[in-house]
PDB file of N, CA and C in Angstrom:
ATOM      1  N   UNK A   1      -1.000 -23.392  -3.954  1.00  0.00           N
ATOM      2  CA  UNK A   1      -1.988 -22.480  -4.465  1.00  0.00           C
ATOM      3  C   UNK A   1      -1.461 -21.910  -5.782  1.00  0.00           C
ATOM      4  N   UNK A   2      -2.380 -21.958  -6.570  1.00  0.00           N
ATOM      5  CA  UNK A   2      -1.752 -21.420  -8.153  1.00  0.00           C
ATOM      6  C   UNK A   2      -2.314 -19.821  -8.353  1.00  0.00           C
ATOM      7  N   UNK A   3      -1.625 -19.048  -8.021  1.00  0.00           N
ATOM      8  CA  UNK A   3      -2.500 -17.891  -8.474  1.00  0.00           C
ATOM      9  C   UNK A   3      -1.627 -17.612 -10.432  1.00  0.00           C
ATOM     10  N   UNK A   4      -2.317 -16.236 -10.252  1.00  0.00           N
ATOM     11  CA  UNK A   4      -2.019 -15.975 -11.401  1.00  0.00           C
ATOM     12  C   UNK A   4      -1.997 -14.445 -11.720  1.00  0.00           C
ATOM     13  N   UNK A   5      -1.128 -13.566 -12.414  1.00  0.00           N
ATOM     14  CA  UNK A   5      -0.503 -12.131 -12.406  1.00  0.00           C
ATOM     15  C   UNK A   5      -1.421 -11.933 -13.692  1.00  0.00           C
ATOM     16  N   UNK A   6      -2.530 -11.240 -13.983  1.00  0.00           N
ATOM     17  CA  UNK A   6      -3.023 -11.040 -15.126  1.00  0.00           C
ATOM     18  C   UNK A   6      -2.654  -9.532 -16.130  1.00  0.00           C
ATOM     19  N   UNK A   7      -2.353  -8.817 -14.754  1.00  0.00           N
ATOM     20  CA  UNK A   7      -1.897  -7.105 -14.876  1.00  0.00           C
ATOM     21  C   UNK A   7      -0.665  -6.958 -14.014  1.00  0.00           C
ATOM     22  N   UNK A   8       0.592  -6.789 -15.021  1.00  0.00           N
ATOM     23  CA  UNK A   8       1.591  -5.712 -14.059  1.00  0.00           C
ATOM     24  C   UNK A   8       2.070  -5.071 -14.781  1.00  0.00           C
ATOM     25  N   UNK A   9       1.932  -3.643 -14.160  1.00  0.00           N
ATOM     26  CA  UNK A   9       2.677  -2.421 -14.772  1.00  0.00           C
ATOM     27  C   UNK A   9       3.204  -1.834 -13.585  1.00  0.00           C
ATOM     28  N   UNK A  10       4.102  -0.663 -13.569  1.00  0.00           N
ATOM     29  CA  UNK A  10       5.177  -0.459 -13.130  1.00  0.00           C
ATOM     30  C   UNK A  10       4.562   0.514 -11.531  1.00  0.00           C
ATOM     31  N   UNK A  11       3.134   0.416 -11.474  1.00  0.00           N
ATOM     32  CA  UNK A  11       2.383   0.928 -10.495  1.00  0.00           C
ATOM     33  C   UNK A  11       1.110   0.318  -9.964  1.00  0.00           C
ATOM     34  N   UNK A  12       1.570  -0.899 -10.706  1.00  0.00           N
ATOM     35  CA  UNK A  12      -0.331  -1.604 -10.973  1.00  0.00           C
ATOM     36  C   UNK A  12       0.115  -3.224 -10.944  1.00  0.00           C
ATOM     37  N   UNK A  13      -0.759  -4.121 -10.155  1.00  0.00           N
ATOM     38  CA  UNK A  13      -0.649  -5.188 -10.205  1.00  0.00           C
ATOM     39  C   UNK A  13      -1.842  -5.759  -9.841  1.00  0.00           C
ATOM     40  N   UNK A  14      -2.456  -7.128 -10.927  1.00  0.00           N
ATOM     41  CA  UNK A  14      -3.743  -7.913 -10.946  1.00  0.00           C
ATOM     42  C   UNK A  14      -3.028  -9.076 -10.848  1.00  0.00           C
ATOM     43  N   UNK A  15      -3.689  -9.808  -9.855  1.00  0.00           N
ATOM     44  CA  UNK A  15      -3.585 -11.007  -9.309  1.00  0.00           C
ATOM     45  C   UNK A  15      -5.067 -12.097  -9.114  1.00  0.00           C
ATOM     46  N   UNK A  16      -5.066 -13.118  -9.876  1.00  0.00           N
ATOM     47  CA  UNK A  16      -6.064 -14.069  -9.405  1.00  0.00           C
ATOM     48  C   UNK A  16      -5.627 -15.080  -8.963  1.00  0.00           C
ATOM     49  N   UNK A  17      -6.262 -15.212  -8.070  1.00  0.00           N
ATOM     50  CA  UNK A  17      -6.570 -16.466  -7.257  1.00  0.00           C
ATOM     51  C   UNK A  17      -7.738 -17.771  -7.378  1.00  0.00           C
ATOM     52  N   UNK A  18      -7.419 -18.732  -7.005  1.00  0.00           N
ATOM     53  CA  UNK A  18      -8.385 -20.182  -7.383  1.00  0.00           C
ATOM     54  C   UNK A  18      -9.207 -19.591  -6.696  1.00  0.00           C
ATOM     55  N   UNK A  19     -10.574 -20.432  -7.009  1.00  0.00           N
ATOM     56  CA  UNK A  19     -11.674 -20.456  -6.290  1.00  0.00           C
ATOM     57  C   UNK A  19     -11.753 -20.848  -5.237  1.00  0.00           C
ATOM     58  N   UNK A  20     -12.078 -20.168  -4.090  1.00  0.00           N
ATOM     59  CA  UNK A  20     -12.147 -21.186  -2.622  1.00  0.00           C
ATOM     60  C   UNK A  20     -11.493 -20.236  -2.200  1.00  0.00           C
ATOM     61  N   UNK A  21     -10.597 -19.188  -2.268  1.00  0.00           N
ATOM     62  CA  UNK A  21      -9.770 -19.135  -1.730  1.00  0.00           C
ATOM     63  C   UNK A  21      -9.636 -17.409  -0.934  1.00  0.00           C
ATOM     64  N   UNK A  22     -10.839 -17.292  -1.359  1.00  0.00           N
ATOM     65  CA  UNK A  22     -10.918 -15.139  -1.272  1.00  0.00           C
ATOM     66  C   UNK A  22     -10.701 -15.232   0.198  1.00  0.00           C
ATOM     67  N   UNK A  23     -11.375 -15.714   0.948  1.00  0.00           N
ATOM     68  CA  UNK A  23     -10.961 -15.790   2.849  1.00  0.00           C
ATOM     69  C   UNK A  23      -9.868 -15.275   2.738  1.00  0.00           C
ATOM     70  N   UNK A  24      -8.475 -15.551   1.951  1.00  0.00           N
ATOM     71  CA  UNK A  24      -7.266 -14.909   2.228  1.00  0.00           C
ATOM     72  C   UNK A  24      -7.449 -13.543   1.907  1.00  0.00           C
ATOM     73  N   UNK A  25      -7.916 -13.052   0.770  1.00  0.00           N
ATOM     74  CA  UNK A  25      -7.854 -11.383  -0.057  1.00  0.00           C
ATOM     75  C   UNK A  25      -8.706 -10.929   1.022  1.00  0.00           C
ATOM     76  N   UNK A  26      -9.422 -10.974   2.316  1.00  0.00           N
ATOM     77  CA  UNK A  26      -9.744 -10.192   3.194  1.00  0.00           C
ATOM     78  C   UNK A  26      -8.937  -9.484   3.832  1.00  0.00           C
ATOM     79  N   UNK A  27      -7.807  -9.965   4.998  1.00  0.00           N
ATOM     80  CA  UNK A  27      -6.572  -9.693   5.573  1.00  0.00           C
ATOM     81  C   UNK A  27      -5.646  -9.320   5.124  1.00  0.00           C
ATOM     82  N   UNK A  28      -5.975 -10.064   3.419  1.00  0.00           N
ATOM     83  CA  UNK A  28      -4.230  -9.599   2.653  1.00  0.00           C
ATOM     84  C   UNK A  28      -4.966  -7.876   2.321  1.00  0.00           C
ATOM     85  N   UNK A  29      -5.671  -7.362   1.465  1.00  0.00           N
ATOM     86  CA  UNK A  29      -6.169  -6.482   1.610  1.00  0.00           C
ATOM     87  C   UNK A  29      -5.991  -5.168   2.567  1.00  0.00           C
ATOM     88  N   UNK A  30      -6.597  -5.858   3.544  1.00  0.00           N
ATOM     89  CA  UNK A  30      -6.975  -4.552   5.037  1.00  0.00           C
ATOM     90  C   UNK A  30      -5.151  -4.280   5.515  1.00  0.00           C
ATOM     91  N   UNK A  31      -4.226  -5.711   5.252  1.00  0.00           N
ATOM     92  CA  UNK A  31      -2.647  -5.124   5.266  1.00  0.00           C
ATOM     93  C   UNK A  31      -2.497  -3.881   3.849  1.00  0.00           C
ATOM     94  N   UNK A  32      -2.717  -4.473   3.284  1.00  0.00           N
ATOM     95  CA  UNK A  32      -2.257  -3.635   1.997  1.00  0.00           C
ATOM     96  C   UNK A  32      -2.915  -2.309   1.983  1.00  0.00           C
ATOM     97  N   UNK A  33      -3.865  -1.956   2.772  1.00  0.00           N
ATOM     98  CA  UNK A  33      -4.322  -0.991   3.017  1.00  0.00           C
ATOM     99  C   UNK A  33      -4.063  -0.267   4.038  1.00  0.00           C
ATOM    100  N   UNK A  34      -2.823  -0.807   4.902  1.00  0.00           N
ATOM    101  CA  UNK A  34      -2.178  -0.233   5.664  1.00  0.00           C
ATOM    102  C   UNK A  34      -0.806   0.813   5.444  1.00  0.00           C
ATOM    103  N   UNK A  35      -0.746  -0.231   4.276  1.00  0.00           N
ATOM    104  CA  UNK A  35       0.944   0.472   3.962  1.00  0.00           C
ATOM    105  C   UNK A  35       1.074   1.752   3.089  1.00  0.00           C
ATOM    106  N   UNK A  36       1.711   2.354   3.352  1.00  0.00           N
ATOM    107  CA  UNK A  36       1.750   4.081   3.424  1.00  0.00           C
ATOM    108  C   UNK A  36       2.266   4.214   1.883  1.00  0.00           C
ATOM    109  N   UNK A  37       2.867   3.248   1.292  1.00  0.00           N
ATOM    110  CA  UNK A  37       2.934   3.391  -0.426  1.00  0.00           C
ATOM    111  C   UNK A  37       1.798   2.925  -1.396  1.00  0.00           C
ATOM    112  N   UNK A  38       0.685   2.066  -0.572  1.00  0.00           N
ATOM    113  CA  UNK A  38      -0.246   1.845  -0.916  1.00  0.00           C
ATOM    114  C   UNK A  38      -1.363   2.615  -1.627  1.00  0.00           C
ATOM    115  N   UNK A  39      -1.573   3.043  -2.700  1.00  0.00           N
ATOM    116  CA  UNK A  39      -2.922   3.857  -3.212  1.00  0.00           C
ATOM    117  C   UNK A  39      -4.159   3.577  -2.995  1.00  0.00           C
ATOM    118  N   UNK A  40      -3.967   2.090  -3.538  1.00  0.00           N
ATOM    119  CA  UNK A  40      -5.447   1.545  -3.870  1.00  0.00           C
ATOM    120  C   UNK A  40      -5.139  -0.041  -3.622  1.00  0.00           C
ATOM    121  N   UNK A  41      -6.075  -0.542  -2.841  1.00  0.00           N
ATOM    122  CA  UNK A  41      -5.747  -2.105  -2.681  1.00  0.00           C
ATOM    123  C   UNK A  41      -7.313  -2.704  -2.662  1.00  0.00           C
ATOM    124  N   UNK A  42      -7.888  -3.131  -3.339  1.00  0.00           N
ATOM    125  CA  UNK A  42      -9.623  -4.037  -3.080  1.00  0.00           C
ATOM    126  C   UNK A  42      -9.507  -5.550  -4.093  1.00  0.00           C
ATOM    127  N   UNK A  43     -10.418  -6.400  -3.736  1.00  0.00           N
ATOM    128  CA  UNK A  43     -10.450  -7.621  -4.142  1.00  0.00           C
ATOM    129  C   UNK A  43     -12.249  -7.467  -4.876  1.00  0.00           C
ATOM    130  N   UNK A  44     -11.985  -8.456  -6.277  1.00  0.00           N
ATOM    131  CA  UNK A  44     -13.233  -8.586  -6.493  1.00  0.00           C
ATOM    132  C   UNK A  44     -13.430 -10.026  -6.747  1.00  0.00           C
ATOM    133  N   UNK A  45     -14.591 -10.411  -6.442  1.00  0.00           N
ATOM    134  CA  UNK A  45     -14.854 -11.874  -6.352  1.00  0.00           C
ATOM    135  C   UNK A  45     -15.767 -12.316  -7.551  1.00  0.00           C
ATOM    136  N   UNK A  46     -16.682 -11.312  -8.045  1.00  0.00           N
ATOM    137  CA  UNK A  46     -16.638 -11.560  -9.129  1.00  0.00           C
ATOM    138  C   UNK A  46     -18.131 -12.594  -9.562  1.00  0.00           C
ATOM    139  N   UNK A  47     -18.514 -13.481 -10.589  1.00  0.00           N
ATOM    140  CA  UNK A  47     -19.135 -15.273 -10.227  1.00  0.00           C
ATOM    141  C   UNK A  47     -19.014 -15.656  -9.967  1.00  0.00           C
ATOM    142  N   UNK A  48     -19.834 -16.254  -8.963  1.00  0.00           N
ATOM    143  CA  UNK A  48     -19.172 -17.539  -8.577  1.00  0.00           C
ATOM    144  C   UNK A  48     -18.745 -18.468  -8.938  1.00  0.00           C
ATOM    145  N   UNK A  49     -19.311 -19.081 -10.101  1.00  0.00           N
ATOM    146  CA  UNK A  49     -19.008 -20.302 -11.264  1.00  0.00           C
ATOM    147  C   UNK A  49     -17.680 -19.534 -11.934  1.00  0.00           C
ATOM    148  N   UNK A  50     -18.025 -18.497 -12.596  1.00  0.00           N
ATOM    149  CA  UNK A  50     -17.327 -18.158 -13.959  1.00  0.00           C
ATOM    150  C   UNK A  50     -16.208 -17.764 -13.625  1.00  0.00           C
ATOM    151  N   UNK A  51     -15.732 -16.853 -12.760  1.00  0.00           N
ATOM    152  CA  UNK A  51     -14.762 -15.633 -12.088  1.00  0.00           C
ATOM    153  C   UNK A  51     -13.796 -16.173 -11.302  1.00  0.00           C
ATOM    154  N   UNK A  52     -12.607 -15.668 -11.172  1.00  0.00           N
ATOM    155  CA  UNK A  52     -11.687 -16.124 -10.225  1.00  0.00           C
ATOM    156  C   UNK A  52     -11.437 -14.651  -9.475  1.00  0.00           C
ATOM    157  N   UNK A  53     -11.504 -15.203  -7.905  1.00  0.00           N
ATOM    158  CA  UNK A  53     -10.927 -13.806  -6.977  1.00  0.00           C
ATOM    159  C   UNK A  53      -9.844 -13.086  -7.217  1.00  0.00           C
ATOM    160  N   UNK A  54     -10.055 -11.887  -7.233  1.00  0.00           N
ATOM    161  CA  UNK A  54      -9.173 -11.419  -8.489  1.00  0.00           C
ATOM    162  C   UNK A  54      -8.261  -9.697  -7.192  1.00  0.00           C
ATOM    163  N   UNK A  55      -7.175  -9.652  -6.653  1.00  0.00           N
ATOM    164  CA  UNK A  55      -6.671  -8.509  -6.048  1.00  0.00           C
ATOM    165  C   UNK A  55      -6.242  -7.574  -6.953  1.00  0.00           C
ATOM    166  N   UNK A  56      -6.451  -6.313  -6.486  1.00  0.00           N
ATOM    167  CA  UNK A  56      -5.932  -5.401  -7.444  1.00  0.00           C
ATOM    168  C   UNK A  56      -5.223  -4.272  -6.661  1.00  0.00           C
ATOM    169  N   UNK A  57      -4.120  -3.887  -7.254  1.00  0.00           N
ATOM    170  CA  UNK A  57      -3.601  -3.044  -6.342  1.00  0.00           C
ATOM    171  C   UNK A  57      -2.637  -2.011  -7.266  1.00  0.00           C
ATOM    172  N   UNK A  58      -2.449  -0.309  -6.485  1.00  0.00           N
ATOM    173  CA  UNK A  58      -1.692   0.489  -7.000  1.00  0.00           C
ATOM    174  C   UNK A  58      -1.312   1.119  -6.155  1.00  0.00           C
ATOM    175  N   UNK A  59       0.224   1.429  -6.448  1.00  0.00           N
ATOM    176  CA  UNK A  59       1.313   1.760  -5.547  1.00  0.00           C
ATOM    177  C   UNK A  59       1.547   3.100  -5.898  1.00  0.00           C
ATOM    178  N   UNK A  60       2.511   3.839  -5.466  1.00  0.00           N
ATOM    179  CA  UNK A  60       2.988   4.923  -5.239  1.00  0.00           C
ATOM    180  C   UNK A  60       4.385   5.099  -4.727  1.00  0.00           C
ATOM    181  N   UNK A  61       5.837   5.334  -5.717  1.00  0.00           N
ATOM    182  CA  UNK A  61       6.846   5.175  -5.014  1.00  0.00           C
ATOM    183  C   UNK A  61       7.798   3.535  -4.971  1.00  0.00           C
ATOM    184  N   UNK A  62       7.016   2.586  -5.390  1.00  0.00           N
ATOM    185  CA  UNK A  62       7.378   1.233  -5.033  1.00  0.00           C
ATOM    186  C   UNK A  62       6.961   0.096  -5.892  1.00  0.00           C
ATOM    187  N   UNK A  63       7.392  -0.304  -6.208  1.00  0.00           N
ATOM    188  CA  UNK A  63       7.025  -1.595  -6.939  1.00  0.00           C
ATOM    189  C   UNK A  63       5.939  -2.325  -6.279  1.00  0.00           C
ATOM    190  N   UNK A  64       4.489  -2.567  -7.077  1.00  0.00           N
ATOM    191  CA  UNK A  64       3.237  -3.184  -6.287  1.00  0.00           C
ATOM    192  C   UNK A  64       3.865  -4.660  -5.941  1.00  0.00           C
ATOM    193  N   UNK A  65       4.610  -5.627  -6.721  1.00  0.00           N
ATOM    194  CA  UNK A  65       5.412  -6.818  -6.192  1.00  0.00           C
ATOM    195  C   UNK A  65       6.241  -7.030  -5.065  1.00  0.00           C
ATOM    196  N   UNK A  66       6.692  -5.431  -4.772  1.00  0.00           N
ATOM    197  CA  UNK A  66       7.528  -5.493  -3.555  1.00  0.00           C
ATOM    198  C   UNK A  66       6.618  -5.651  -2.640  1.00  0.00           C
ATOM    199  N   UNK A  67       5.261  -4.802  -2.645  1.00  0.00           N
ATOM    200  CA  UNK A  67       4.880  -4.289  -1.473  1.00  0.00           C
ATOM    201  C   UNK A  67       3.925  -5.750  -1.215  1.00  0.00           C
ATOM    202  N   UNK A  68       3.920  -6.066  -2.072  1.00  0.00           N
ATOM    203  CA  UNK A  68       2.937  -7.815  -2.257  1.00  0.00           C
ATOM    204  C   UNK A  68       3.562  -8.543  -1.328  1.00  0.00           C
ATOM    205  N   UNK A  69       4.799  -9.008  -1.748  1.00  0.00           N
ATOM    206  CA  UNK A  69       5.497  -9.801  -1.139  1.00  0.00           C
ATOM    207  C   UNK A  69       6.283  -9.548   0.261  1.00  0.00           C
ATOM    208  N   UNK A  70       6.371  -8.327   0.443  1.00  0.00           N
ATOM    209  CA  UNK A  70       6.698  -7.894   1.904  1.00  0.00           C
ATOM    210  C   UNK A  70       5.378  -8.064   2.999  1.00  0.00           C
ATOM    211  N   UNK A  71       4.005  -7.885   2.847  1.00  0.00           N
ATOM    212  CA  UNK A  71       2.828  -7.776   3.579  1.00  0.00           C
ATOM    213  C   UNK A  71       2.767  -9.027   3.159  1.00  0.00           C
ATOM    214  N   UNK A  72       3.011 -10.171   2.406  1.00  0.00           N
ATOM    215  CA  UNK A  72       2.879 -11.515   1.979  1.00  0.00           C
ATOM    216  C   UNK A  72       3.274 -12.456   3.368  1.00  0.00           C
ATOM    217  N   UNK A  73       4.854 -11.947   3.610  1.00  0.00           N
ATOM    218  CA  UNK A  73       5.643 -12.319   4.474  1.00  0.00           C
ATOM    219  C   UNK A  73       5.603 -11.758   5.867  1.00  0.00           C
ATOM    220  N   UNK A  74       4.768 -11.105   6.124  1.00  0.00           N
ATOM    221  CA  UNK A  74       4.344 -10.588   7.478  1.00  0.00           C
ATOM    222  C   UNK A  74       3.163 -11.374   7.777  1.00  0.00           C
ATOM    223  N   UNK A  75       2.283 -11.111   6.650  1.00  0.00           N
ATOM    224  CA  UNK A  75       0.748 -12.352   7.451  1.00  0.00           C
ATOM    225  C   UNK A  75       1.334 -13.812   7.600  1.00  0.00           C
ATOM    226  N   UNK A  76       2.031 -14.232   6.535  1.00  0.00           N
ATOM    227  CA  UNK A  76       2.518 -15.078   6.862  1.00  0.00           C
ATOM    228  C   UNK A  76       3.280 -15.586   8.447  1.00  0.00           C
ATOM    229  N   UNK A  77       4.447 -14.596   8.976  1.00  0.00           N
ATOM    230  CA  UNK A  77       4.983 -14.466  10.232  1.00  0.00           C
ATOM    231  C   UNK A  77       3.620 -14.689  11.182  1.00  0.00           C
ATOM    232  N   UNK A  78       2.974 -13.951  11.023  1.00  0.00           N
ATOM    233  CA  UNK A  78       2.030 -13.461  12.035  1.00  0.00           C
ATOM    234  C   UNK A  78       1.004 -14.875  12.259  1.00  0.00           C
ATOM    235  N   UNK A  79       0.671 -15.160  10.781  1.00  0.00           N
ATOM    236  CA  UNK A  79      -0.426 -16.585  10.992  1.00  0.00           C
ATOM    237  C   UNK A  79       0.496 -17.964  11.855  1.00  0.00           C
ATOM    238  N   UNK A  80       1.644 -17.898  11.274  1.00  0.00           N
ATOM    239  CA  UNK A  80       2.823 -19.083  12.027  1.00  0.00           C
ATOM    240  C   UNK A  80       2.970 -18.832  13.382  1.00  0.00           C
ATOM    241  N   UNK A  81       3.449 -17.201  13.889  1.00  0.00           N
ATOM    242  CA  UNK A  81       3.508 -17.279  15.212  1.00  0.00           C
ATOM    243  C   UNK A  81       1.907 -18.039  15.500  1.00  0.00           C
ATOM    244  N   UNK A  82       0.866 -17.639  15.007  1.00  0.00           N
ATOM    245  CA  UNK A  82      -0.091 -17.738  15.782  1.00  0.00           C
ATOM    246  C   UNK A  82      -0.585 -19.442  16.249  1.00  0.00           C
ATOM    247  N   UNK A  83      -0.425 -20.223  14.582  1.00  0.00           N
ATOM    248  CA  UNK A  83      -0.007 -21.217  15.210  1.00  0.00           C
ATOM    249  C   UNK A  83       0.969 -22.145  16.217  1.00  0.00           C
ATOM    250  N   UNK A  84       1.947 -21.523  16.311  1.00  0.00           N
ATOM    251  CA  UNK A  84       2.826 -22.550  17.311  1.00  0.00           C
ATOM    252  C   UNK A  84       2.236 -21.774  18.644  1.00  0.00           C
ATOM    253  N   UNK A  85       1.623 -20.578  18.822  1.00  0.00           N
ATOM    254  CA  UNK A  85       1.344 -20.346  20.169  1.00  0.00           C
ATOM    255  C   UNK A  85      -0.054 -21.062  20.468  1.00  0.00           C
ATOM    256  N   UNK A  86      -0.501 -21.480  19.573  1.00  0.00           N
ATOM    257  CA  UNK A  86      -1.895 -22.395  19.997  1.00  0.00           C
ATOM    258  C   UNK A  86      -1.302 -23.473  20.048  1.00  0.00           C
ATOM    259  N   UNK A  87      -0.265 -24.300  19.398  1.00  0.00           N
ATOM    260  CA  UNK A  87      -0.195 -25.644  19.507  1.00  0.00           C
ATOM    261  C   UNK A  87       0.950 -25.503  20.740  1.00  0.00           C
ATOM    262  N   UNK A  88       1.427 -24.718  21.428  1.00  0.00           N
ATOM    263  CA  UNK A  88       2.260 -24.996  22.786  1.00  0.00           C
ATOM    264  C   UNK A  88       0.925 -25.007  23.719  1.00  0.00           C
ATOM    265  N   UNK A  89      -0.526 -24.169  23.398  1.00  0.00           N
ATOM    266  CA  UNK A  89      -1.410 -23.674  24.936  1.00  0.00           C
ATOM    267  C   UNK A  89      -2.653 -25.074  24.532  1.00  0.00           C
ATOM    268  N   UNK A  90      -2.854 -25.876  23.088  1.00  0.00           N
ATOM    269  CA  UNK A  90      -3.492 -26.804  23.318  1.00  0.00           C
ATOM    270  C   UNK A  90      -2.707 -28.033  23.562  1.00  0.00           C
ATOM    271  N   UNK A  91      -1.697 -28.185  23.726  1.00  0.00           N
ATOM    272  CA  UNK A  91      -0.926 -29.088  24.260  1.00  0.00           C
ATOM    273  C   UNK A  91      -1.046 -29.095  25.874  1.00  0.00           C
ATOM    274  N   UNK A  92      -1.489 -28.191  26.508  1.00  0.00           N
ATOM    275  CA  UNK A  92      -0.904 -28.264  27.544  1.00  0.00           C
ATOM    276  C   UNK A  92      -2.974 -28.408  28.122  1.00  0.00           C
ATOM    277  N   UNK A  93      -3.999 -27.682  27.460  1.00  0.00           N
ATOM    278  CA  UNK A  93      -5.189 -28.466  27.849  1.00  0.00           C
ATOM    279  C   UNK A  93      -5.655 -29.785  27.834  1.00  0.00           C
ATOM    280  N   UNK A  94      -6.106 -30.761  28.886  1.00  0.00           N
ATOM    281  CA  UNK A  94      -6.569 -31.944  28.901  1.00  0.00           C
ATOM    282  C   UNK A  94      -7.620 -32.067  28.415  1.00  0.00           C
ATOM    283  N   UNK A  95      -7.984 -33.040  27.565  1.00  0.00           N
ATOM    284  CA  UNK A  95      -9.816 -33.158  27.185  1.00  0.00           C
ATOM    285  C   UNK A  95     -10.228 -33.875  27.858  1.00  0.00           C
TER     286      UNK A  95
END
């Protein structure tokens, strides 16, 4: 996936993403809107033709890259556990 950093400042970070791909900026989002250094976290999607899904986020206390890449690496954890616990429980259903 190629994204792309259009805005970073030392409280502020713009991120786009390819087309196709906003399904992720839902979850990544509603995390980032969890975390307690978090200010402001929303996604805009923008045209459909013209626009690329675009996250925007402002921190408080923390580097917006840290807090990116830490909630990055948790959905991540979380989507992996989720796969190997489906592929041990559909392994074990017969069709």
């Amino acid at each position: 996936m190629e994204i792309r950093v259009v805005e970073k400042e030392h409280d502020v970070i713009r991120v786009e993403f390819p087309k196709g791909e906003e399904t992720l900026l839902i979850p990544l989002v509603e995390s980032l809107q969890k975390e307690e250094k978090v200010l402001e976290a929303r996604y805009y999607l923008g045209h459909p033709y013209l626009d690329r899904p675009t996250l925007y986020m402002r921190t408080k206390g923390e580097k917006p890259q840290q807090v990116l890449k830490r909630v990055l690496k948790d959905l991540s954890d979380l989507y992996g556990d989720l796969l190997t616990d489906f592929e041990k429980k559909a392994d074990k259903v017969k069709a």
